[in-house]
C-alpha atoms as a PDB file:
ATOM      1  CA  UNK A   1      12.452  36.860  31.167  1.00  0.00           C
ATOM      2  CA  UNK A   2      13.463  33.246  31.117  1.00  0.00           C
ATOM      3  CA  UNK A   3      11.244  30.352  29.779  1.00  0.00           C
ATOM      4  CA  UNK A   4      12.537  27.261  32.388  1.00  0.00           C
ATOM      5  CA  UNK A   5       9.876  24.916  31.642  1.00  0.00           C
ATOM      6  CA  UNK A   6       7.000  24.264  28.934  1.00  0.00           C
ATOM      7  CA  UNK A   7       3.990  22.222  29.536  1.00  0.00           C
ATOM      8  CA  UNK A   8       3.761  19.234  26.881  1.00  0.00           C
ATOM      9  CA  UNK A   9       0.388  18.415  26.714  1.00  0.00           C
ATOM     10  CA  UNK A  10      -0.623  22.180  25.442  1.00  0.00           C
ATOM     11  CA  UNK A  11       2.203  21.809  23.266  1.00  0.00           C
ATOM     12  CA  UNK A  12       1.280  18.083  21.908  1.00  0.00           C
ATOM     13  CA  UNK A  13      -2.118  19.381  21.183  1.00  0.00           C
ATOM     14  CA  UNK A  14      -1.081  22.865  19.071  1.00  0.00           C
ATOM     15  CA  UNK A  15       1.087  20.126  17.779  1.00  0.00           C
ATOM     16  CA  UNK A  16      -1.217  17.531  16.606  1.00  0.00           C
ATOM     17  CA  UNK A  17      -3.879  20.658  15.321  1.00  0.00           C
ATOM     18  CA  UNK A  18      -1.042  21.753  12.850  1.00  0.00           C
ATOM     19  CA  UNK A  19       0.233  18.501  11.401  1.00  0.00           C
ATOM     20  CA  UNK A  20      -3.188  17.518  11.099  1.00  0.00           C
ATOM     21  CA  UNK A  21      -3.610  20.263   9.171  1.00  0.00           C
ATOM     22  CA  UNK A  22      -0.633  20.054   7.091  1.00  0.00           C
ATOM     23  CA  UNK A  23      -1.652  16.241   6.756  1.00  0.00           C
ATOM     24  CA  UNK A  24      -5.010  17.619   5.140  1.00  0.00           C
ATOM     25  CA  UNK A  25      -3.101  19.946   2.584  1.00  0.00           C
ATOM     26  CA  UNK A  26      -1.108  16.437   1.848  1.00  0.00           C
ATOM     27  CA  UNK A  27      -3.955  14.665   2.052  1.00  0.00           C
ATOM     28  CA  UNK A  28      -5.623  16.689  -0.682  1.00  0.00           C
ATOM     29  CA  UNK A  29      -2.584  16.367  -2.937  1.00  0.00           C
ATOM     30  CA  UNK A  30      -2.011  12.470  -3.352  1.00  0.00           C
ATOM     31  CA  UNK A  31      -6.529  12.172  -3.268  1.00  0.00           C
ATOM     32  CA  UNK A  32      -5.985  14.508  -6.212  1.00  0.00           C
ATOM     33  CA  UNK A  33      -3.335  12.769  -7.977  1.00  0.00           C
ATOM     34  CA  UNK A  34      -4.654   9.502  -7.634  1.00  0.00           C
ATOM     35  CA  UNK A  35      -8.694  10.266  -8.503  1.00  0.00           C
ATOM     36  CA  UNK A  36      -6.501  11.629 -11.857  1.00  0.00           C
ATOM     37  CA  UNK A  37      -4.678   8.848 -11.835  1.00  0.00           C
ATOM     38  CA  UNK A  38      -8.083   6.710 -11.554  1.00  0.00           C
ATOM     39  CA  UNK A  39      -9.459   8.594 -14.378  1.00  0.00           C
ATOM     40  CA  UNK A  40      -6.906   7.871 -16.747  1.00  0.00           C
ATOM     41  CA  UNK A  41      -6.618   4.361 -15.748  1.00  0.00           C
ATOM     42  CA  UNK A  42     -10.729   4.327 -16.467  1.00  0.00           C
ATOM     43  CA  UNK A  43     -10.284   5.730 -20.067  1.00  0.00           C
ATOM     44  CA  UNK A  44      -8.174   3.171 -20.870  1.00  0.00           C
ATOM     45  CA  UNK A  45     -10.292   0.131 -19.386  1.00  0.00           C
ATOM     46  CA  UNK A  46      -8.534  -0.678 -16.297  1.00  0.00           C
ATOM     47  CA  UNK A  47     -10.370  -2.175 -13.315  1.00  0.00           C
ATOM     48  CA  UNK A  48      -8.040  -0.693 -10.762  1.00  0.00           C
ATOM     49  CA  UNK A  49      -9.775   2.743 -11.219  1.00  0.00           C
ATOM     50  CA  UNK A  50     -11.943   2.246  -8.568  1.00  0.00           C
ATOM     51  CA  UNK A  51      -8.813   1.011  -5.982  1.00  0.00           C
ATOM     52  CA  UNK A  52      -6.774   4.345  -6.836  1.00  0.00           C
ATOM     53  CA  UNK A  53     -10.500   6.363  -6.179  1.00  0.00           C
ATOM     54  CA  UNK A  54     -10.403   5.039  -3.180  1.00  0.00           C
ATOM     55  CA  UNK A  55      -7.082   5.125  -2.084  1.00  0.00           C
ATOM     56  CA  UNK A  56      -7.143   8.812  -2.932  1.00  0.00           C
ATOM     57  CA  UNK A  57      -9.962   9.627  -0.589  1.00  0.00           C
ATOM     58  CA  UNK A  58      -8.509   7.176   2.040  1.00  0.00           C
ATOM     59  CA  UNK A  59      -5.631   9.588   2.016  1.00  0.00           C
ATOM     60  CA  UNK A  60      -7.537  12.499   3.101  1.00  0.00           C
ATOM     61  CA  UNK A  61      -8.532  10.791   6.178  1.00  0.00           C
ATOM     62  CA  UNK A  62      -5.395   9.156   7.241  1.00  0.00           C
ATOM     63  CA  UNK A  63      -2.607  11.460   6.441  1.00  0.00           C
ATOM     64  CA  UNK A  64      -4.114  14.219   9.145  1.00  0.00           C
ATOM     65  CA  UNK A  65      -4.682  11.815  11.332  1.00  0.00           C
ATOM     66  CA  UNK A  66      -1.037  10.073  10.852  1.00  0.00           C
ATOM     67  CA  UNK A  67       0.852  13.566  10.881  1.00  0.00           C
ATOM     68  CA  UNK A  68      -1.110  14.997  13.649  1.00  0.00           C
ATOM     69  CA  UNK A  69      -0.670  11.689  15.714  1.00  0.00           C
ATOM     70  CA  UNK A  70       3.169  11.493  14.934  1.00  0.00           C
ATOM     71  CA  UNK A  71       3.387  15.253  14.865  1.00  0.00           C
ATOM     72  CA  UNK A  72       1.890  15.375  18.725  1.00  0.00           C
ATOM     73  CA  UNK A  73       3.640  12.463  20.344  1.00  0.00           C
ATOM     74  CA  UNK A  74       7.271  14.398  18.728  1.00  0.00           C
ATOM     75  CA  UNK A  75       6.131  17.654  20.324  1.00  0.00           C
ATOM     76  CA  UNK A  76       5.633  15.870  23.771  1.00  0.00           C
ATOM     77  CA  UNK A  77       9.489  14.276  23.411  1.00  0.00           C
ATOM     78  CA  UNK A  78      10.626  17.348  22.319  1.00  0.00           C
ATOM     79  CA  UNK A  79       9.160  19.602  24.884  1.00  0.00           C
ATOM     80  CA  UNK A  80      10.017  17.059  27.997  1.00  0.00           C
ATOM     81  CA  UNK A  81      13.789  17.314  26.440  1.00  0.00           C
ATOM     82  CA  UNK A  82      13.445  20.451  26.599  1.00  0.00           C
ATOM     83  CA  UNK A  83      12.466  20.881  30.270  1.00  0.00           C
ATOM     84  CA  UNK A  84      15.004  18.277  31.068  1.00  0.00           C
ATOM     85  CA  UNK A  85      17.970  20.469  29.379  1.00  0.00           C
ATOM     86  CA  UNK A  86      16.595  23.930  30.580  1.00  0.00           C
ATOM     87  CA  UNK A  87      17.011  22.408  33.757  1.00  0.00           C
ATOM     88  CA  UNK A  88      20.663  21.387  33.433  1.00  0.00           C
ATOM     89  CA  UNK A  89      21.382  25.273  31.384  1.00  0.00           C
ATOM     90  CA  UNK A  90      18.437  27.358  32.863  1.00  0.00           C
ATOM     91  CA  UNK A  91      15.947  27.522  29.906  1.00  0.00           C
ATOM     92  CA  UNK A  92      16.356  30.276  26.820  1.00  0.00           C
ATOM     93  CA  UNK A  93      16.855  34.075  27.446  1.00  0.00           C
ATOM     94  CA  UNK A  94      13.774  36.606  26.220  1.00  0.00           C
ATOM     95  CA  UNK A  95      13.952  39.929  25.502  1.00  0.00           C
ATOM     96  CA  UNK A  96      10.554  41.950  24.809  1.00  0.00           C
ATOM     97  CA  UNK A  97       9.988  44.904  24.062  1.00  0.00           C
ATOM     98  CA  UNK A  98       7.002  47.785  24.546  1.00  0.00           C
ATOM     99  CA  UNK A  99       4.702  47.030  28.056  1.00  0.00           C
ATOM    100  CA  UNK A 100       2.876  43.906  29.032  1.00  0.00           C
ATOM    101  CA  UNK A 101       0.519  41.782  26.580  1.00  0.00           C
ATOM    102  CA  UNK A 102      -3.069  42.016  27.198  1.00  0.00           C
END
């Protein structure tokens, strides 16, 4: 079996699902850090607490949406290179094993 040519738009969108979702694990990381950082900077009496609060939960919302949206429109290059080269070489070789999928 020989895999000639992918379609981009199912890949974009597996794509943009799984950087989103690595963009939410991110996400949760730096909203973490900085409501910690925010609590520290409350103890001591700083009025930036609030800003790094914020910025934290901001983060939650734009990194999935900023890895999903770069991680899609990269998928779509990718894939149309790869249609574009398979055409010149004649696409990647696969060898399965055992009968057909159901």
């Amino acid at each position: 079996m020989r895999i000639t040519h992918i379609a981009p738009l199912s890949v974009a969108k597996v794509a943009f699902v799984l950087y989103g979702v690595l963009g939410l694990i991110f996400g949760g990381f730096f909203a973490l850090a900085a409501v910690f950082g925010a609590s520290i900077g409350a103890a001591a009496g700083e009025e930036s607490a609030l800003l790094g609060a914020v910025f934290g939960l901001g983060a939650v919302i734009v990194l999935p949406l900023l890895y999903g949206g770069m991680g899609a429109v990269m998928a779509l290059f990718m894939t149309w290179l790869y249609n574009v080269v398979a055409g010149f070489v004649g696409g990647i070789e696969v060898r399965t094993e055992g009968g057909p999928m159901a």
